[in-house]
PDB file of N, CA and C in Angstrom:
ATOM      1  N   UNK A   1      85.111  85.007  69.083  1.00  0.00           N
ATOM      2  CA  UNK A   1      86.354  85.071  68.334  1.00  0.00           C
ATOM      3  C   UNK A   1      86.181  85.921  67.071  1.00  0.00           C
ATOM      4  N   UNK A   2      84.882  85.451  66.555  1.00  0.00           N
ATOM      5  CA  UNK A   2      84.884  86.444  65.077  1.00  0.00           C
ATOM      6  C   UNK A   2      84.565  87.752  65.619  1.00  0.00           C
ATOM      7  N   UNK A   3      83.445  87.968  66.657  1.00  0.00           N
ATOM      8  CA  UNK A   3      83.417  89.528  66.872  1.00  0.00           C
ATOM      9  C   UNK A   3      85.015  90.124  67.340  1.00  0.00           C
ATOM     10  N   UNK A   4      85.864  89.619  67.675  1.00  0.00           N
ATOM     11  CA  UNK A   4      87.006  90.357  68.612  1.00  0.00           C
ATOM     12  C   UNK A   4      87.167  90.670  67.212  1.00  0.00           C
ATOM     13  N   UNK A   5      87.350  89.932  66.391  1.00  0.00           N
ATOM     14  CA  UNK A   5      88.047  90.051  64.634  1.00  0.00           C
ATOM     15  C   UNK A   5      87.563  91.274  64.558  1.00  0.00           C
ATOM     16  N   UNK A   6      86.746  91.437  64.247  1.00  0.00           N
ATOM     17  CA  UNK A   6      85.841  92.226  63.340  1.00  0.00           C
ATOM     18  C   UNK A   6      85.664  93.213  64.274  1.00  0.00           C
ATOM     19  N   UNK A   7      85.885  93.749  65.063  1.00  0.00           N
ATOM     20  CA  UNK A   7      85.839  94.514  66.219  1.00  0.00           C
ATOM     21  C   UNK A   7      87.396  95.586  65.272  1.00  0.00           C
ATOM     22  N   UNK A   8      88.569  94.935  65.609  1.00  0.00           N
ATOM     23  CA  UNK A   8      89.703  95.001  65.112  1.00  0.00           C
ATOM     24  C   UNK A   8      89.455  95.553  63.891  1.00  0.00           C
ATOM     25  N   UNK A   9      89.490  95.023  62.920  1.00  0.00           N
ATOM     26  CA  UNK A   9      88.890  95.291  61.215  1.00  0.00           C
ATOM     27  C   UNK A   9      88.854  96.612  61.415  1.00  0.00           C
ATOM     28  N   UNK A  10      87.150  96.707  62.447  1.00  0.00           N
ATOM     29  CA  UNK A  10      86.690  97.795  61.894  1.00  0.00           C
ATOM     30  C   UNK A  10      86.838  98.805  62.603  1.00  0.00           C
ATOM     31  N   UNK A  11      87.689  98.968  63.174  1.00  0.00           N
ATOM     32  CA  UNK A  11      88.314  99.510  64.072  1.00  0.00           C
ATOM     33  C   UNK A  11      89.515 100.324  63.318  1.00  0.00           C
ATOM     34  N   UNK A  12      90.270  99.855  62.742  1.00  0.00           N
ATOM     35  CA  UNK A  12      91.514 100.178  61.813  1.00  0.00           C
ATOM     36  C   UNK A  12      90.860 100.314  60.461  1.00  0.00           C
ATOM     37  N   UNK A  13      89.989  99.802  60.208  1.00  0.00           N
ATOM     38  CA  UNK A  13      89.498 100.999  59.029  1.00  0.00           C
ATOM     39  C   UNK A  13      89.004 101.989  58.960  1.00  0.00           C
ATOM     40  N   UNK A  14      88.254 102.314  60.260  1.00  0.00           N
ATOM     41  CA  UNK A  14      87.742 103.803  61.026  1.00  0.00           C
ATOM     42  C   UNK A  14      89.009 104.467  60.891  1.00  0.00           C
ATOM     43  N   UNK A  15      90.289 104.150  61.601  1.00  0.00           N
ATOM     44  CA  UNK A  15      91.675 104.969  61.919  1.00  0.00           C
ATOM     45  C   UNK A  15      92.135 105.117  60.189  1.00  0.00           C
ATOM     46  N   UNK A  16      92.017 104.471  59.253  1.00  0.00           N
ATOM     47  CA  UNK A  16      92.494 104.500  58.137  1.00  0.00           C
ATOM     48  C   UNK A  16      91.702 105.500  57.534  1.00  0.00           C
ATOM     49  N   UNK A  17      90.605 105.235  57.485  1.00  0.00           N
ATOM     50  CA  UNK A  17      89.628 106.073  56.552  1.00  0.00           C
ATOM     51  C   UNK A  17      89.387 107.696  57.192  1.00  0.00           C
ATOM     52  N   UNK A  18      89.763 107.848  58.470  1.00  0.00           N
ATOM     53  CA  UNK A  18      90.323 109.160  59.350  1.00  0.00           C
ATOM     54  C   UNK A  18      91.672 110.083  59.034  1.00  0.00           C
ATOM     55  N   UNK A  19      92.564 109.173  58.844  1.00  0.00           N
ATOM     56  CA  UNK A  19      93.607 109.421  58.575  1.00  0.00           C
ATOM     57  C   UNK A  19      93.684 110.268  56.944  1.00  0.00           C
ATOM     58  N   UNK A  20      93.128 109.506  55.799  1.00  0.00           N
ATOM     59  CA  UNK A  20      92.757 109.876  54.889  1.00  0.00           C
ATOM     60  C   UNK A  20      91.725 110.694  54.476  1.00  0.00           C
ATOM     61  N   UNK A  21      91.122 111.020  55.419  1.00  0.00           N
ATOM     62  CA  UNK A  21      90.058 112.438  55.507  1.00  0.00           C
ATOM     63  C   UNK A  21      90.987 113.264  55.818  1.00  0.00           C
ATOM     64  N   UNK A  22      91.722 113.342  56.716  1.00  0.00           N
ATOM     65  CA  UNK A  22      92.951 114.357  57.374  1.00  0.00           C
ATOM     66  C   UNK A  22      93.635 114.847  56.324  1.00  0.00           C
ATOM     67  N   UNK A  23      94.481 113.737  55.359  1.00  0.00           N
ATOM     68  CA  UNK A  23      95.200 113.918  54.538  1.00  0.00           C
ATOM     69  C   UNK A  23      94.596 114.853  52.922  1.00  0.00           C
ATOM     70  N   UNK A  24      92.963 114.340  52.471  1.00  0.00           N
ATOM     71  CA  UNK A  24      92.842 115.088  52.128  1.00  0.00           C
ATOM     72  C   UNK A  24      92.121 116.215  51.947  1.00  0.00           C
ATOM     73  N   UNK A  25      92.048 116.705  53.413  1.00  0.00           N
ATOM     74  CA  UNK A  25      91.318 117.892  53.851  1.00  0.00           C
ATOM     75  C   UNK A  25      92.261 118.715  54.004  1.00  0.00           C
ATOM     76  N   UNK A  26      93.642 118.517  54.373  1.00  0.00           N
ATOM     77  CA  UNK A  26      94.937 119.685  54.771  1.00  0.00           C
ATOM     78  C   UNK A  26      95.886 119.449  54.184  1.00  0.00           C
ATOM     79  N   UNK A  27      96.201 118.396  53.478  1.00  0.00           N
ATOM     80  CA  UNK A  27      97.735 118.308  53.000  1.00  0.00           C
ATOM     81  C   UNK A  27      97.713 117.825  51.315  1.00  0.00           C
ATOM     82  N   UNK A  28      96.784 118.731  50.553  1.00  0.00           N
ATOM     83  CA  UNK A  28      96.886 118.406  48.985  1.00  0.00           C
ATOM     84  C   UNK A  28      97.323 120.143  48.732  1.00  0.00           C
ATOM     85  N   UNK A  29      98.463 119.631  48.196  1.00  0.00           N
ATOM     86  CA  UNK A  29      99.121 121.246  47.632  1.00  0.00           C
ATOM     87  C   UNK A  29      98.456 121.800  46.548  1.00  0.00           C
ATOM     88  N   UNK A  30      98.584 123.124  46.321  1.00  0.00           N
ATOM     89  CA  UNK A  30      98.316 123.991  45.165  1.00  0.00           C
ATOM     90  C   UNK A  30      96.809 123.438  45.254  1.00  0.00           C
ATOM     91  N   UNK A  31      96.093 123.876  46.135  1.00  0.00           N
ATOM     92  CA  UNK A  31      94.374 124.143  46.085  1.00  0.00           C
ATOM     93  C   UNK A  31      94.158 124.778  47.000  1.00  0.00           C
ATOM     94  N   UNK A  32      93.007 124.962  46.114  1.00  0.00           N
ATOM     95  CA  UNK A  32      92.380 126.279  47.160  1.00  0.00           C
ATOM     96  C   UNK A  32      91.070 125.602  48.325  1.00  0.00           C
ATOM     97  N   UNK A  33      90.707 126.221  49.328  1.00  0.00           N
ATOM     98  CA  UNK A  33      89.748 125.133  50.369  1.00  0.00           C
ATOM     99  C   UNK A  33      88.784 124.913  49.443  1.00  0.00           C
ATOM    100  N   UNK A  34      88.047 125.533  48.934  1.00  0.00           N
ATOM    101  CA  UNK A  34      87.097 125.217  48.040  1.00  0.00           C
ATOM    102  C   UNK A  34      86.957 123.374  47.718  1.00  0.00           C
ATOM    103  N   UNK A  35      88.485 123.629  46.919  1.00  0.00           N
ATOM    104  CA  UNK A  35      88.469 122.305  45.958  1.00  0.00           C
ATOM    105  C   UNK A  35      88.881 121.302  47.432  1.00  0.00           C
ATOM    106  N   UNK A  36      89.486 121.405  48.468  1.00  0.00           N
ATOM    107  CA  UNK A  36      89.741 120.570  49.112  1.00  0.00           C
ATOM    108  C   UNK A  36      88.087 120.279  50.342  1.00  0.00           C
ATOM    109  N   UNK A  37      87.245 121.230  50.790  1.00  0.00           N
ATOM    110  CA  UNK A  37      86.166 121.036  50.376  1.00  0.00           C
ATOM    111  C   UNK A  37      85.307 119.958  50.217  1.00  0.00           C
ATOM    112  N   UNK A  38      85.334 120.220  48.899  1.00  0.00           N
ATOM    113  CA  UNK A  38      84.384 119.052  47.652  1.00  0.00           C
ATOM    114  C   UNK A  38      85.210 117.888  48.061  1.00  0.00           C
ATOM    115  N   UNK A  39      86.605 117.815  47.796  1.00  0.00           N
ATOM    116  CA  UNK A  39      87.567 116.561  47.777  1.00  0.00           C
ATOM    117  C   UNK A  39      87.266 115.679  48.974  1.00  0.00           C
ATOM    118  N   UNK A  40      86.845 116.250  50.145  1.00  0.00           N
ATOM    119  CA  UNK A  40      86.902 115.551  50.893  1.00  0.00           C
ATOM    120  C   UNK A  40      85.410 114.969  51.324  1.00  0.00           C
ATOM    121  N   UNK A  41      84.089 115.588  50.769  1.00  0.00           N
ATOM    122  CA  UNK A  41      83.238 115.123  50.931  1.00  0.00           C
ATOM    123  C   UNK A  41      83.001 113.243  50.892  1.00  0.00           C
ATOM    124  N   UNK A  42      83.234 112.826  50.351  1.00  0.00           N
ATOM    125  CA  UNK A  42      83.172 111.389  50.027  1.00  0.00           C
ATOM    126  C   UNK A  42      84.216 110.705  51.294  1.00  0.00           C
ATOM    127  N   UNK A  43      84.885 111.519  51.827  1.00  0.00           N
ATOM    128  CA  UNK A  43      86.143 110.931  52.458  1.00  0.00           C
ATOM    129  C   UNK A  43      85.131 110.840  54.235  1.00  0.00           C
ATOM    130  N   UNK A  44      84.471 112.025  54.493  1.00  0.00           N
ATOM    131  CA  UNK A  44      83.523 112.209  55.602  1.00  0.00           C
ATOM    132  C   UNK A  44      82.618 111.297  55.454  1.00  0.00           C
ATOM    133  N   UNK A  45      82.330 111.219  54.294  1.00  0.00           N
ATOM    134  CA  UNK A  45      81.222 109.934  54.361  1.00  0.00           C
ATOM    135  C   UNK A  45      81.179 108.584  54.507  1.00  0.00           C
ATOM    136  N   UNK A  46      82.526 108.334  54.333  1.00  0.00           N
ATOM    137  CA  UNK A  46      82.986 107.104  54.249  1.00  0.00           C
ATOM    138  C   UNK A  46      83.667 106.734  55.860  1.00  0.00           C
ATOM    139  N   UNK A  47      84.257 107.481  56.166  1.00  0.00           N
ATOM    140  CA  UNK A  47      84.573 107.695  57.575  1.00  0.00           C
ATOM    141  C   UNK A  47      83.660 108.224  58.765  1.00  0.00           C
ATOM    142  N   UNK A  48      82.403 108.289  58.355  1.00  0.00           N
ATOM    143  CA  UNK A  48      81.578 108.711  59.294  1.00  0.00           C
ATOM    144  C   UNK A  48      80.454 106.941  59.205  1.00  0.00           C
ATOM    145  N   UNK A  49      80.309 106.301  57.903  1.00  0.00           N
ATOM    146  CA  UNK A  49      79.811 104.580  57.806  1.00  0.00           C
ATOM    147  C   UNK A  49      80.520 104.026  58.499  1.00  0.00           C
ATOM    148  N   UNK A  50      81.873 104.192  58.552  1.00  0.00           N
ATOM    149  CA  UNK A  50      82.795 103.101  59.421  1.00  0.00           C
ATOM    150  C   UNK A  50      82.856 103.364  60.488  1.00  0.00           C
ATOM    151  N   UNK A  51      82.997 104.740  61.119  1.00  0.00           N
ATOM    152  CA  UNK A  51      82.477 104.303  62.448  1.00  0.00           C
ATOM    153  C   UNK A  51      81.033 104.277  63.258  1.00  0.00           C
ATOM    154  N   UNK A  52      80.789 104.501  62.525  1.00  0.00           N
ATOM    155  CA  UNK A  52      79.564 103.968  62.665  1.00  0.00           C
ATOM    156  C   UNK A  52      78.897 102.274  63.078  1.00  0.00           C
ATOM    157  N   UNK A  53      79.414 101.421  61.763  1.00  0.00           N
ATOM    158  CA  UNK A  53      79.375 100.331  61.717  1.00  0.00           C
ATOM    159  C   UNK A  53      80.549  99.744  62.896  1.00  0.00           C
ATOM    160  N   UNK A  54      81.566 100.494  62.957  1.00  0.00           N
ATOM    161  CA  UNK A  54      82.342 100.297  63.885  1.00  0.00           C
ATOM    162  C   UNK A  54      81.816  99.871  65.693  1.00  0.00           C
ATOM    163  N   UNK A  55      81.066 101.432  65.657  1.00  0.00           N
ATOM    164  CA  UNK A  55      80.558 101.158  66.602  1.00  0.00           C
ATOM    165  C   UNK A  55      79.240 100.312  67.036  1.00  0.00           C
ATOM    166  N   UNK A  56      78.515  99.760  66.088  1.00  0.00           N
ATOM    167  CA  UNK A  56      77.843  99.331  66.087  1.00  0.00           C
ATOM    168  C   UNK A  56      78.210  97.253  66.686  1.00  0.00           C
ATOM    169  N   UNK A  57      79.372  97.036  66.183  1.00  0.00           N
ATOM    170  CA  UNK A  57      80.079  96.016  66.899  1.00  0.00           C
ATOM    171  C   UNK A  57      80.264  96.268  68.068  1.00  0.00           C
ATOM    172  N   UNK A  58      81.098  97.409  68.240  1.00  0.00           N
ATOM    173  CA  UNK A  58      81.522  97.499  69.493  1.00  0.00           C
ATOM    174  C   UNK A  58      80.338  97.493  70.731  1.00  0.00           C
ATOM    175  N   UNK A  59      79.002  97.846  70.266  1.00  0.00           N
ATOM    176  CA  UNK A  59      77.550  97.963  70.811  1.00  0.00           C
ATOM    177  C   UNK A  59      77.326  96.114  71.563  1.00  0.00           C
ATOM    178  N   UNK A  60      77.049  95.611  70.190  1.00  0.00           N
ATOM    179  CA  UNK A  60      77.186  94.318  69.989  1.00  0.00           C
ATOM    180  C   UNK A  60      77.651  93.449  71.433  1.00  0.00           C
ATOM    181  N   UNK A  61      79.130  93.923  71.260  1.00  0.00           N
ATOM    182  CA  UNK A  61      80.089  92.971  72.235  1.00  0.00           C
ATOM    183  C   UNK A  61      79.942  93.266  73.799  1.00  0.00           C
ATOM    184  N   UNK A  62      79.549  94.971  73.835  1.00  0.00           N
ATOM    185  CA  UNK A  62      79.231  95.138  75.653  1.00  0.00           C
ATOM    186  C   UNK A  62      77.920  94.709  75.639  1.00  0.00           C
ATOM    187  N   UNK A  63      76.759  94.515  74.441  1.00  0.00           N
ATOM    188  CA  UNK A  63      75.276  93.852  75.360  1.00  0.00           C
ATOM    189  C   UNK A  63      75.754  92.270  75.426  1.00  0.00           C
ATOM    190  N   UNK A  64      76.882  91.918  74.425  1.00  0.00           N
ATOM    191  CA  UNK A  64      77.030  90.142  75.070  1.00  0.00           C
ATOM    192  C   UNK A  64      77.605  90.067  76.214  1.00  0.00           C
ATOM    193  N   UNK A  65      78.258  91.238  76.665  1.00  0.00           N
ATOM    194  CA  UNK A  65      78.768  91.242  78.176  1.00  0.00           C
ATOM    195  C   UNK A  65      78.265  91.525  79.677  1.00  0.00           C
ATOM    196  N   UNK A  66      76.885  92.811  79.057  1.00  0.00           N
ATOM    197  CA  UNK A  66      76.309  92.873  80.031  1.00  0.00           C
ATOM    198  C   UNK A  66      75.480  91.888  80.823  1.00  0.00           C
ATOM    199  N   UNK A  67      75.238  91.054  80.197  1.00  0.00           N
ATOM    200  CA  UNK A  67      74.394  89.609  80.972  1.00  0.00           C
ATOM    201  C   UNK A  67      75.447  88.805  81.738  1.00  0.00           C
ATOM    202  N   UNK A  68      76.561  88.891  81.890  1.00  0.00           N
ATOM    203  CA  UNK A  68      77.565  88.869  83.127  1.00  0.00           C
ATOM    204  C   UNK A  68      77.044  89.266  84.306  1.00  0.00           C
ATOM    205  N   UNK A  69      77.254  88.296  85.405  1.00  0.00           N
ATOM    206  CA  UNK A  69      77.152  89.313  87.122  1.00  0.00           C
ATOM    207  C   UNK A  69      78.460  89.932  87.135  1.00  0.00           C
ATOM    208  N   UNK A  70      77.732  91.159  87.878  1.00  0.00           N
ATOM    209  CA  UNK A  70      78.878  92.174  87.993  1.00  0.00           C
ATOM    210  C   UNK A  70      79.591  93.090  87.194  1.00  0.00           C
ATOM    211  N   UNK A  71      78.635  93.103  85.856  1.00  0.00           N
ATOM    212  CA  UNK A  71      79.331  94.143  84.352  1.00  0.00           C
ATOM    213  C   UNK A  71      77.925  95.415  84.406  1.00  0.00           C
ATOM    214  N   UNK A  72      78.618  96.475  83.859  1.00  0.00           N
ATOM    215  CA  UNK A  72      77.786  97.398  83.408  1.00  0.00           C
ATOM    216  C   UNK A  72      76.919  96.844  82.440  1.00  0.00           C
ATOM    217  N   UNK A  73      76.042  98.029  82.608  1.00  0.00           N
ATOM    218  CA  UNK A  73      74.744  98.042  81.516  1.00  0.00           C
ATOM    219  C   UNK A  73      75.763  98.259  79.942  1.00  0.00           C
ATOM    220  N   UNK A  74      74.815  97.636  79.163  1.00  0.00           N
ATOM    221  CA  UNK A  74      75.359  97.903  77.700  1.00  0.00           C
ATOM    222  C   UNK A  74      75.404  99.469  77.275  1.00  0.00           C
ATOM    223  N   UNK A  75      76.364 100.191  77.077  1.00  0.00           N
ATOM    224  CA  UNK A  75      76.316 101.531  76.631  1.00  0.00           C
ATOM    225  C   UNK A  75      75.511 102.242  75.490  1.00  0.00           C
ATOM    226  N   UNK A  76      74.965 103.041  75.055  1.00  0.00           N
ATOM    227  CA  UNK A  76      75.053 103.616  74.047  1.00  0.00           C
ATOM    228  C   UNK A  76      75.439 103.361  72.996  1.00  0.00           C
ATOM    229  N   UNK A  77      75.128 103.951  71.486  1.00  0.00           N
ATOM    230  CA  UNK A  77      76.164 103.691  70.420  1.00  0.00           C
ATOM    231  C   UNK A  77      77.125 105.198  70.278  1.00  0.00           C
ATOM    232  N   UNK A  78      76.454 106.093  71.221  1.00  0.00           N
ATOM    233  CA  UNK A  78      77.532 107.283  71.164  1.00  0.00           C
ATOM    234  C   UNK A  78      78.514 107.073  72.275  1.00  0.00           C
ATOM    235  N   UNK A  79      78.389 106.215  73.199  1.00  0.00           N
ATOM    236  CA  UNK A  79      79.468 105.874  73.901  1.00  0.00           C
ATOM    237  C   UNK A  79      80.437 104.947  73.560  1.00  0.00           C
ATOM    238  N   UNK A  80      80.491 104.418  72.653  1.00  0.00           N
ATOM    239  CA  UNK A  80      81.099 103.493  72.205  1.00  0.00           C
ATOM    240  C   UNK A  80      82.608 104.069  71.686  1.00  0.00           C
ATOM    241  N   UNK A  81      83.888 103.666  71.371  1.00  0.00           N
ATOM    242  CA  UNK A  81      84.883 104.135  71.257  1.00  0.00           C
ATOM    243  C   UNK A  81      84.941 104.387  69.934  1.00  0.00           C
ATOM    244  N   UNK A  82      84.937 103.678  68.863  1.00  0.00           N
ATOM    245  CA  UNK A  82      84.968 104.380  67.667  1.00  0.00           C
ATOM    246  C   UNK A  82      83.965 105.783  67.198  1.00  0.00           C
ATOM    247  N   UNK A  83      82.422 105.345  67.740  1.00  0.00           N
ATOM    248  CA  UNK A  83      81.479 107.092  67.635  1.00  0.00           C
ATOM    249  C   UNK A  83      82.569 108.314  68.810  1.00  0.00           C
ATOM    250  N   UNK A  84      83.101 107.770  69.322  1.00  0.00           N
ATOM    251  CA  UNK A  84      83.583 109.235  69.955  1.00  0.00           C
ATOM    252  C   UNK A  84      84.464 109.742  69.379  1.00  0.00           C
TER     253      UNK A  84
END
């Protein structure tokens, strides 16, 4: 129950903290790339921890699944939906 949570969480803070890399990598007026750039460094970084950690749940929840008969092997953490 808490992983589905937290699955969720961090899931929509990946999409949030994406969204806001987007926003300010292309859509801050009157600058030049330079300054948008720099601006967004902290924004990649922060959005590249979350999904990260993102996926790192999501890791989590297919090895509690793979010990099921009849489920795949636990994936990757680059297969995971938030690293892609």
């Amino acid at each position: 129950m808490v992983l589905e949570l937290g699955k969720f969480v961090s899931l929509a803070a990946s999409i949030l903290s994406l969204c806001s890399l987007m926003g300010s990598a292309f859509f801050v007026p009157a600058s030049t790339w330079q300054d948008r750039l720099f601006g967004s460094i902290f924004h990649i970084a922060l959005a590249g921890c979350l999904c990260f950690a993102s996926g790192i749940l999501f890791r989590e929840d297919a090895i509690r699944h793979a010990h099921l008969p009849g489920s795949p092997s636990s994936p990757s953490l680059t297969e995971t939906l938030p690293v892609r």
